[in-house]
Structures are given as C-alpha cells and as structure tokens.
N, C-alpha and C. Protein backbone atom coordinates (compact mmCIF):
# COMPACT_ATOMS: atom_id res chain seq x y z
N UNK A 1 0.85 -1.18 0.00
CA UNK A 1 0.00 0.00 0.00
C UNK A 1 0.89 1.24 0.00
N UNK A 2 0.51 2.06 -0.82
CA UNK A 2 1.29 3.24 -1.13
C UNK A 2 0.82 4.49 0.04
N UNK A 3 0.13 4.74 0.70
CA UNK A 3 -0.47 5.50 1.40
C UNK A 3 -0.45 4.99 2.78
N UNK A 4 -0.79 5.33 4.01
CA UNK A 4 -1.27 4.60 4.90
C UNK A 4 -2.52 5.18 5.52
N UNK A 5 -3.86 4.47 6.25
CA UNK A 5 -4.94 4.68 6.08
C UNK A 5 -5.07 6.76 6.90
N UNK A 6 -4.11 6.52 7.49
CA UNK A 6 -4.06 8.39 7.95
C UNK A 6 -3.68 9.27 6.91
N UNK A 7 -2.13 8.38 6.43
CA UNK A 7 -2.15 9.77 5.15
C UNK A 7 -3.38 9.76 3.91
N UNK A 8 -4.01 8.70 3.80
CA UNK A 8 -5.24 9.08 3.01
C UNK A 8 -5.90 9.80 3.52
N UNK A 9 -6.52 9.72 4.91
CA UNK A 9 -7.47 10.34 5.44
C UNK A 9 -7.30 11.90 4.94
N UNK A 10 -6.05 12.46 5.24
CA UNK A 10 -5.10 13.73 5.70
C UNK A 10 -5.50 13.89 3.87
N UNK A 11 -5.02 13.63 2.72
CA UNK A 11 -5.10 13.64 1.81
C UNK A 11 -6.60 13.62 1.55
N UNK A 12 -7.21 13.11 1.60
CA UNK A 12 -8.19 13.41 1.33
C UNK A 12 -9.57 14.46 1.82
N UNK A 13 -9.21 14.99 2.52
CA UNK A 13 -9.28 16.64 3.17
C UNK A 13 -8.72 17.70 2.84
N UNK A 14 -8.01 17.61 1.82
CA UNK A 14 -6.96 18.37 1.49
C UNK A 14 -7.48 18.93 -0.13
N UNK A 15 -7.43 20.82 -0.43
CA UNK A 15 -8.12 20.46 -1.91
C UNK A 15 -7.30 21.08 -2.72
N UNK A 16 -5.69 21.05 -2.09
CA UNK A 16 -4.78 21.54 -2.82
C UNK A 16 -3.55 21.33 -2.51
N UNK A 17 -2.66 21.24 -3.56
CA UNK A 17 -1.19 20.98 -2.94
C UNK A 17 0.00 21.12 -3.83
N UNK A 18 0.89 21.30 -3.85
CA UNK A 18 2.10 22.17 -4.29
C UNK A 18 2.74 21.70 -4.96
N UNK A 19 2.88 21.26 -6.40
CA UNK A 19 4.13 20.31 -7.27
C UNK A 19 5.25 21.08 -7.51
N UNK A 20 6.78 20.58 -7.03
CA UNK A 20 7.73 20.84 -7.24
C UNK A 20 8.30 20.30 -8.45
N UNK A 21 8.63 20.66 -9.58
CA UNK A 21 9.34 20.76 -10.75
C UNK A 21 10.78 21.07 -11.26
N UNK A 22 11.55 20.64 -11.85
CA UNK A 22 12.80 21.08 -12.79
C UNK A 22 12.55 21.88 -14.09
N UNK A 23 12.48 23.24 -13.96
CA UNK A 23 12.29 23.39 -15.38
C UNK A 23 13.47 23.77 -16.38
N UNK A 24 13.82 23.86 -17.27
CA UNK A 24 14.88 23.63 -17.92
C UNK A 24 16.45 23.99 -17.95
N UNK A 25 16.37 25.25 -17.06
CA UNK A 25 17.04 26.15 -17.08
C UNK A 25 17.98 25.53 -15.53
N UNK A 26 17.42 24.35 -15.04
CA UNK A 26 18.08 23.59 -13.97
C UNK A 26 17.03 24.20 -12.68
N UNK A 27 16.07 25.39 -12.69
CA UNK A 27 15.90 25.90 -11.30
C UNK A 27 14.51 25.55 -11.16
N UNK A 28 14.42 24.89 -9.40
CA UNK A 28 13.14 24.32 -9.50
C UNK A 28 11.98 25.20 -9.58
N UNK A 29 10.63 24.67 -9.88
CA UNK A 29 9.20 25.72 -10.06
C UNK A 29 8.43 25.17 -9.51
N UNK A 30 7.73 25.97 -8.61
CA UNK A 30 6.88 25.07 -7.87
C UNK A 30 5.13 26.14 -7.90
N UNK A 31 3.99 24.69 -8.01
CA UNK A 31 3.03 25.46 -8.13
C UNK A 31 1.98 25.08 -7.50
N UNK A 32 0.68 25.60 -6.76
CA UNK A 32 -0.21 25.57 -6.11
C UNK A 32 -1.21 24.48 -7.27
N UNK A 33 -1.68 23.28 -6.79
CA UNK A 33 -3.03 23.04 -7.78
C UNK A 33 -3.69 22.02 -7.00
N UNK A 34 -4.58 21.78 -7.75
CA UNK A 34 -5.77 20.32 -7.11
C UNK A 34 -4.56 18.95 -7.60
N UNK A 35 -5.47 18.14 -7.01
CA UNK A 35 -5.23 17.08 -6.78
C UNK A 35 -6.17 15.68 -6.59
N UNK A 36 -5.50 13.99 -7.35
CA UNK A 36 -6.58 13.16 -6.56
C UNK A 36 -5.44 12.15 -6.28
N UNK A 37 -6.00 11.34 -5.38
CA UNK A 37 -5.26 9.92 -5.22
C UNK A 37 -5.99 9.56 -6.14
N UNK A 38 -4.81 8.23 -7.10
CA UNK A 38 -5.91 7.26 -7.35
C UNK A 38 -5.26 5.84 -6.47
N UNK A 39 -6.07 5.54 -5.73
CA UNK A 39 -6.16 3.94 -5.04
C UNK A 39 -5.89 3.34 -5.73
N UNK A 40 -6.35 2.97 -7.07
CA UNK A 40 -6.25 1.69 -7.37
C UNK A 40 -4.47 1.43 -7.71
N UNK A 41 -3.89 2.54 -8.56
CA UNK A 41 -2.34 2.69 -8.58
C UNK A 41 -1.60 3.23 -8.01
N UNK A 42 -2.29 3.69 -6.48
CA UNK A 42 -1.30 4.12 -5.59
C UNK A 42 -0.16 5.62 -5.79
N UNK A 43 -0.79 6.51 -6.68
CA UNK A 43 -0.98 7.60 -7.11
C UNK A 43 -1.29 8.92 -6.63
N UNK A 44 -0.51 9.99 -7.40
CA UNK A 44 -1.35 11.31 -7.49
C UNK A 44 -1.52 11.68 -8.34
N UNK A 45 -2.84 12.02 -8.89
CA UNK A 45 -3.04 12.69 -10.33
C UNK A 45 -3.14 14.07 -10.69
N UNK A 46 -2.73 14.56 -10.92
CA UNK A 46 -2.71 15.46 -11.01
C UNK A 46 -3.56 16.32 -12.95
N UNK A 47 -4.87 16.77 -12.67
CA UNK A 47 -5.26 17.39 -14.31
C UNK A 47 -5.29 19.13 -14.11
N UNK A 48 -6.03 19.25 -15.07
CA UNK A 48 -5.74 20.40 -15.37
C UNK A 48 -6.58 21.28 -16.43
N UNK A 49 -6.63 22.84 -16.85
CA UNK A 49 -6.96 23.12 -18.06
C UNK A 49 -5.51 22.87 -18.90
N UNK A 50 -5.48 22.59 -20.17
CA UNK A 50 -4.70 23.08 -21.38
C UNK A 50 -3.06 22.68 -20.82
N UNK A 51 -3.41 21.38 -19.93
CA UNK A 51 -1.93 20.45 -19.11
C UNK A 51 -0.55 20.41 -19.82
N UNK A 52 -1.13 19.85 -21.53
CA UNK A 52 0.26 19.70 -22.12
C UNK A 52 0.74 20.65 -22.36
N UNK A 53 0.39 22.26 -22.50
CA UNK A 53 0.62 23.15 -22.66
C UNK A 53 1.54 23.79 -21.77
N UNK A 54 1.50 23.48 -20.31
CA UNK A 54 2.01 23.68 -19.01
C UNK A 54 3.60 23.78 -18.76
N UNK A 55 4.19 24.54 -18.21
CA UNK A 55 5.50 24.04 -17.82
C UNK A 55 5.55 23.46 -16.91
N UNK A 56 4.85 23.01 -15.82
CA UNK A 56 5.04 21.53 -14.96
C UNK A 56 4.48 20.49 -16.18
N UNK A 57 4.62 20.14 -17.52
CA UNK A 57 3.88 19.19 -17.84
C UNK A 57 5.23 19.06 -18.74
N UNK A 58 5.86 20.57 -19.22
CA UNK A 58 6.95 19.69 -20.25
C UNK A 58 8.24 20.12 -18.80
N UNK A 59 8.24 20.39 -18.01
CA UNK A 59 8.84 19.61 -17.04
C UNK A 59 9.51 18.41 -16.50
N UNK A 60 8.00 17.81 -16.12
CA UNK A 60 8.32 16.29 -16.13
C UNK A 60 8.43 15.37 -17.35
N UNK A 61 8.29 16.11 -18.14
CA UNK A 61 8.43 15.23 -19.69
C UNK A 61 10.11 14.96 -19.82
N UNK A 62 10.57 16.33 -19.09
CA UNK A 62 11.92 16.57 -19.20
C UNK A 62 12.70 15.76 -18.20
N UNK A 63 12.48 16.02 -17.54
CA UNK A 63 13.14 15.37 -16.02
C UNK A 63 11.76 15.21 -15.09
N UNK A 64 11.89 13.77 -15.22
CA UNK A 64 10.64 13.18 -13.93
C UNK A 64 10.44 13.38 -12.29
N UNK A 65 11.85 13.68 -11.97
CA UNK A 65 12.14 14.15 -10.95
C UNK A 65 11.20 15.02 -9.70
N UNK A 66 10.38 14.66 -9.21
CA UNK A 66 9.11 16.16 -8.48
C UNK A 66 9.52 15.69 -6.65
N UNK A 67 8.48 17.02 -6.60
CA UNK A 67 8.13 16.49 -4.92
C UNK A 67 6.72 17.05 -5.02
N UNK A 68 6.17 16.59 -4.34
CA UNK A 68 4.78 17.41 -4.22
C UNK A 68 4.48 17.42 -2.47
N UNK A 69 4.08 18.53 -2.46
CA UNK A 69 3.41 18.75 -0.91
C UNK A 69 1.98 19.10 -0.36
N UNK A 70 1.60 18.74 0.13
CA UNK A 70 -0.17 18.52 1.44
C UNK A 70 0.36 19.47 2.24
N UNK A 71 -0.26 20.87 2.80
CA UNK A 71 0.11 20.64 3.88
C UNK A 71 -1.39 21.74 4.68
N UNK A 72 -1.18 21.74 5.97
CA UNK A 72 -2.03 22.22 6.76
C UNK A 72 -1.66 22.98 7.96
N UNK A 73 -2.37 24.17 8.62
CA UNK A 73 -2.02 24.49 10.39
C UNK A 73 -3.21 25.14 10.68
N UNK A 74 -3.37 23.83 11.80
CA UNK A 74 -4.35 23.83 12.41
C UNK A 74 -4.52 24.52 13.50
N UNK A 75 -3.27 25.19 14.19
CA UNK A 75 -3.29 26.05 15.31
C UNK A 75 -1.84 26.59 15.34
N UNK A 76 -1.20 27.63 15.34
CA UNK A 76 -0.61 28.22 16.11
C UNK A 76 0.78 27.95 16.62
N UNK A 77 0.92 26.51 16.77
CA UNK A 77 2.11 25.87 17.44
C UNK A 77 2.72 24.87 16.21
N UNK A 78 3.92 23.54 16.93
CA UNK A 78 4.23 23.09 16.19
C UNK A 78 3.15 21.60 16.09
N UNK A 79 2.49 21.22 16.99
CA UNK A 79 1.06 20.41 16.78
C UNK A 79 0.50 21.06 15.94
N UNK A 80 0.45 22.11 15.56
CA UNK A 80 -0.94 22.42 14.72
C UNK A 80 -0.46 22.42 13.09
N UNK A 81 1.28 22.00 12.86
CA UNK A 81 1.32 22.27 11.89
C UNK A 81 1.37 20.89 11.62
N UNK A 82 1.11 20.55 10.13
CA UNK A 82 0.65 19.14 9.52
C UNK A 82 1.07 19.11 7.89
N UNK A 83 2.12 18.08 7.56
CA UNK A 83 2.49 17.98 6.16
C UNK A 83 2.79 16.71 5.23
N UNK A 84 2.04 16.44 4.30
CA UNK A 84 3.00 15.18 4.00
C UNK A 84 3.67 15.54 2.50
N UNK A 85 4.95 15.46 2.15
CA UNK A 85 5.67 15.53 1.68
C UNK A 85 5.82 13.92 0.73
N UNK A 86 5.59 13.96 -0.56
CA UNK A 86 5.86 12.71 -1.65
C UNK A 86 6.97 13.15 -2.93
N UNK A 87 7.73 12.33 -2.49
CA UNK A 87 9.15 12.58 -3.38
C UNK A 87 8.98 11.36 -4.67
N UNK A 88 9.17 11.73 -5.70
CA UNK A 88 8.67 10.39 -6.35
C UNK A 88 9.26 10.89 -7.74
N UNK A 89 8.43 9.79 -8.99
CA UNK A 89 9.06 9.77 -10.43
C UNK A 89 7.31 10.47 -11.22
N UNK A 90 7.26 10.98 -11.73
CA UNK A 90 6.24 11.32 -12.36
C UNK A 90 6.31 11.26 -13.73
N UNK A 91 5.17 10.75 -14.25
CA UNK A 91 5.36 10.36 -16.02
C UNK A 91 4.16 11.45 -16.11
N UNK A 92 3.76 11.55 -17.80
CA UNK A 92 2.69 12.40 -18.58
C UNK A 92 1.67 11.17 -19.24
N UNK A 93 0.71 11.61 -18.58
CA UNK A 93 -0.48 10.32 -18.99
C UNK A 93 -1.52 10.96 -19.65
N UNK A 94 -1.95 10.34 -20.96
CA UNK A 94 -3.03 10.48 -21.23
C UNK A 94 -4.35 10.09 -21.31
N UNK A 95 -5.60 10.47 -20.71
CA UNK A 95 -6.62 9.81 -20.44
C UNK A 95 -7.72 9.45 -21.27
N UNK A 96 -8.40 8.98 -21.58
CA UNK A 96 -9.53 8.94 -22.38
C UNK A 96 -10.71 9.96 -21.84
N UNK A 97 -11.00 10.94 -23.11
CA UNK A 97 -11.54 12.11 -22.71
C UNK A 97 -13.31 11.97 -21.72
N UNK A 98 -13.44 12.42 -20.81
CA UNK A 98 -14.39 12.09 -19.90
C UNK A 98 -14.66 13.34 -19.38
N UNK A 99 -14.29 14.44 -18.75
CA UNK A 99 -14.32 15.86 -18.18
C UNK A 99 -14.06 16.76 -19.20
N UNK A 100 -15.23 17.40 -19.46
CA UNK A 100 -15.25 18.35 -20.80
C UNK A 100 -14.37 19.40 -20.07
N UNK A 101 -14.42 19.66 -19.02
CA UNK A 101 -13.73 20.80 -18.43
C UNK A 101 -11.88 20.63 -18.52
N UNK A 102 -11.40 19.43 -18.17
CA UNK A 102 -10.16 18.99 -17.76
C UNK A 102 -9.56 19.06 -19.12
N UNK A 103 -8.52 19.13 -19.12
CA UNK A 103 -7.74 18.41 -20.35
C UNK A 103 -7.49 16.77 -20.29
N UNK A 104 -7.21 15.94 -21.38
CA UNK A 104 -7.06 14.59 -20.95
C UNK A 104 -5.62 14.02 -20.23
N UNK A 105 -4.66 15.32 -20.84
CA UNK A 105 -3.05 14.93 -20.57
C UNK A 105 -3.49 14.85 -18.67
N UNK A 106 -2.46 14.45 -18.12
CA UNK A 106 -2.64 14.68 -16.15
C UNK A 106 -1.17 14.42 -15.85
N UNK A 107 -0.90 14.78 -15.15
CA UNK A 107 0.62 14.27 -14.81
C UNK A 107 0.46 13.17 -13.47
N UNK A 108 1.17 12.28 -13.48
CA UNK A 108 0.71 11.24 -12.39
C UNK A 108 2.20 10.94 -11.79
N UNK A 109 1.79 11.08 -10.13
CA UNK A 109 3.28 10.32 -9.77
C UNK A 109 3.08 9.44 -9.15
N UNK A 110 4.18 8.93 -9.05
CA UNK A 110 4.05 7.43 -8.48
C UNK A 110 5.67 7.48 -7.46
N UNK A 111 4.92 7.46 -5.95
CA UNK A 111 5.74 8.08 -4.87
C UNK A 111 7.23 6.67 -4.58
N UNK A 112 7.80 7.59 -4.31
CA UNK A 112 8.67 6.88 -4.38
C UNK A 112 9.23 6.62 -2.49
N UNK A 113 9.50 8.27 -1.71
CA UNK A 113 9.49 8.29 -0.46
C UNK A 113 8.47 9.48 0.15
N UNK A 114 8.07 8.85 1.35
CA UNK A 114 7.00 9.96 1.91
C UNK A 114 7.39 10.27 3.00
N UNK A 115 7.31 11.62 3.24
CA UNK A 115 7.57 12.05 4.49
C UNK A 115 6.81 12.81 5.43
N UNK A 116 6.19 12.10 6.78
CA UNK A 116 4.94 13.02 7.26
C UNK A 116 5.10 13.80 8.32
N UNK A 117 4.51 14.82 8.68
CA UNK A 117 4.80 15.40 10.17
C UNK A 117 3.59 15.67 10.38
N UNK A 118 2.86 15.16 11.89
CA UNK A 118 1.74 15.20 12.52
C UNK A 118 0.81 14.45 11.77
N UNK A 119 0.63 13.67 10.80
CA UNK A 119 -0.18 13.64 9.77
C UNK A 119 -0.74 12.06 10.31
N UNK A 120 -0.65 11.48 11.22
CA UNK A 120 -1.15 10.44 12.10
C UNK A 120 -1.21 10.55 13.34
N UNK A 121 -2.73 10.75 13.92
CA UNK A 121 -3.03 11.54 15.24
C UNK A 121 -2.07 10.47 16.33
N UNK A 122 -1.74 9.18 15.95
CA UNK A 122 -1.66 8.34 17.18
C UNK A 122 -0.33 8.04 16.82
N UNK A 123 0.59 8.64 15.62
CA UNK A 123 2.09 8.72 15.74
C UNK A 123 2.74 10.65 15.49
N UNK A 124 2.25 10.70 16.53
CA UNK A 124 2.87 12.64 16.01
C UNK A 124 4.40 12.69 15.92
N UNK A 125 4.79 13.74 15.48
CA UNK A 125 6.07 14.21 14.77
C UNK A 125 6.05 13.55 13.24
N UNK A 126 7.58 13.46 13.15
CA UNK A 126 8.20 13.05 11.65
C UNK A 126 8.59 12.13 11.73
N UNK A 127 8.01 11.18 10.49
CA UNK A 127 8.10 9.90 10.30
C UNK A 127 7.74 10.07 8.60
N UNK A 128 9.51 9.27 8.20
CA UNK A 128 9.81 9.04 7.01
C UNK A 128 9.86 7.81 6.66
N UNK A 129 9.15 7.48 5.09
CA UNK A 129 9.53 5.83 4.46
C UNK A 129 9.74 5.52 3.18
N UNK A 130 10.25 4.83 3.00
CA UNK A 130 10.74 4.52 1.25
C UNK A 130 9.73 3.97 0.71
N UNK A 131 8.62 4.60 -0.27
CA UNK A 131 7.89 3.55 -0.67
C UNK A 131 8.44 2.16 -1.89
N UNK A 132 9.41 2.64 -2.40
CA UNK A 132 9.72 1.96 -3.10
C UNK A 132 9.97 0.29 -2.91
N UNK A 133 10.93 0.78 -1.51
CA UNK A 133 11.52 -0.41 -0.45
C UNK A 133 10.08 -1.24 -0.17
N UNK A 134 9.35 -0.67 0.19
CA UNK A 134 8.21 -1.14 0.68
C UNK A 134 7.35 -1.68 -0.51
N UNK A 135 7.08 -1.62 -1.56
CA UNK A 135 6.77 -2.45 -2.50
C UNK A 135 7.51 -3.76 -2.72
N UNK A 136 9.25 -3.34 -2.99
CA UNK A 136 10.07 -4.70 -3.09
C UNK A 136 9.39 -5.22 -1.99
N UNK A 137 9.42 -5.81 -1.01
CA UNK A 137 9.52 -6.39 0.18
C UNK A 137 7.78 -7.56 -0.22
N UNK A 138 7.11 -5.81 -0.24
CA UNK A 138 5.57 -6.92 -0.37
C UNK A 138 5.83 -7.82 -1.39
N UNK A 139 6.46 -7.62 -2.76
CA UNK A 139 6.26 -8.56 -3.46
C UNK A 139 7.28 -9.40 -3.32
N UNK A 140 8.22 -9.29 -2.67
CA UNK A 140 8.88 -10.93 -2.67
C UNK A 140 8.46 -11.52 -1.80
N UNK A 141 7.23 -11.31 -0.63
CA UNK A 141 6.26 -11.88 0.47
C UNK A 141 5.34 -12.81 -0.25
C-alpha cells in the first residue's frame, strides 16, 4: 500500500497541494493546484486546463524528478502544523476524454518516499519511508 490509512485520510481533506518541478534552465518551479489519489495505482493525479501546454507538464516530460506537498495548520504551534511531503518519479499520462472541463493529458506520480509530520493523530512528529523499499519487500512476500 502506497499510502497509509491516515495519510489518506489527511489527503483526502486536502483540496490543494504544491508540485515541485525542474524546469529547464536547472531551477526548480513550484506550483499551487488540485489534486486526486488514485487507489487503485497508488498515485497522485494530477489534471488540469490546457496540461500539455504547461510548464510543470513539459517539465516532467523533461526530467521526472518532483516532490509534491499537502500541507495544513491547524493552530498556532508546532502540533498544529501538519504535512505530508511525496518525493517520487512522475510520467505524462493520457486519459480517455471524460471531463469536458479537464484536459485529458494529467501528470501522475508514483511516490517513491513519503515524508509526514503530525499527519497520524496516534504517531505525532516526523516519520519518514521509502515507498519503493516497501513495494520490493511486499512482493517478494
């Protein structure tokens, strides 16, 4: 499982979040947008208006390289602040057209390490994991 059932929760409360990019010139770009998990591939999808058009879209076309960030503060202190951080490989997908609004291109990543702070009420602080590692493992189980 690419998520764990808190960082979904946390994610899925969430109706925006921050993709970090390489854009050509070597310096990173980072930008505010929506967002979905998809469950079934353990994912973030990321659409858009007029996507391929985008410089986060010929970005990752360029170098797959991202981070994307969740984050939240809920009060004042360092409890109240809340983030999860997904470092990963992101490809350019195209969908079969369904949302007259969206474009079909989406950029999708597929996390590689996650890093959370506060983002599981019953493990607080920072707690980092390789998802990658954690796939090998399940499948040689």
């Amino acid at each position: 499982m690419t998520f764990t059932d808190a960082e979904q929760r946390f994610l899925a409360r969430q109706p925006r979040g921050h993709l970090s990019t390489i854009g050509p010139d070597g310096v990173p770009q980072v930008k505010p947008l929506g967002f979905t998990v998809n469950a079934e591939l353990g994912t973030i999808d990321i659409a858009g208006f007029a996507m391929a058009s985008s410089a986060k879209y010929r970005n990752v076309r360029a170098n797959p390289l991202v981070a994307f960030v969740v984050d939240e503060v809920t009060e004042q202190t360092m409890e109240g602040a809340h983030f999860l951080e997904i470092r990963g490989v992101a490809e350019t997908v195209t969908r079969p057209a369904g949302d007259g609004h969206l474009a079909p291109e989406i950029i999708r990543i597929h996390p590689r390490r996650v890093v959370a702070y506060n983002v599981d009420p019953d493990r607080p602080g920072l707690h980092t994991r390789d998802v990658a590692a954690e796939e090998s493992a399940a499948a040689r189980a």
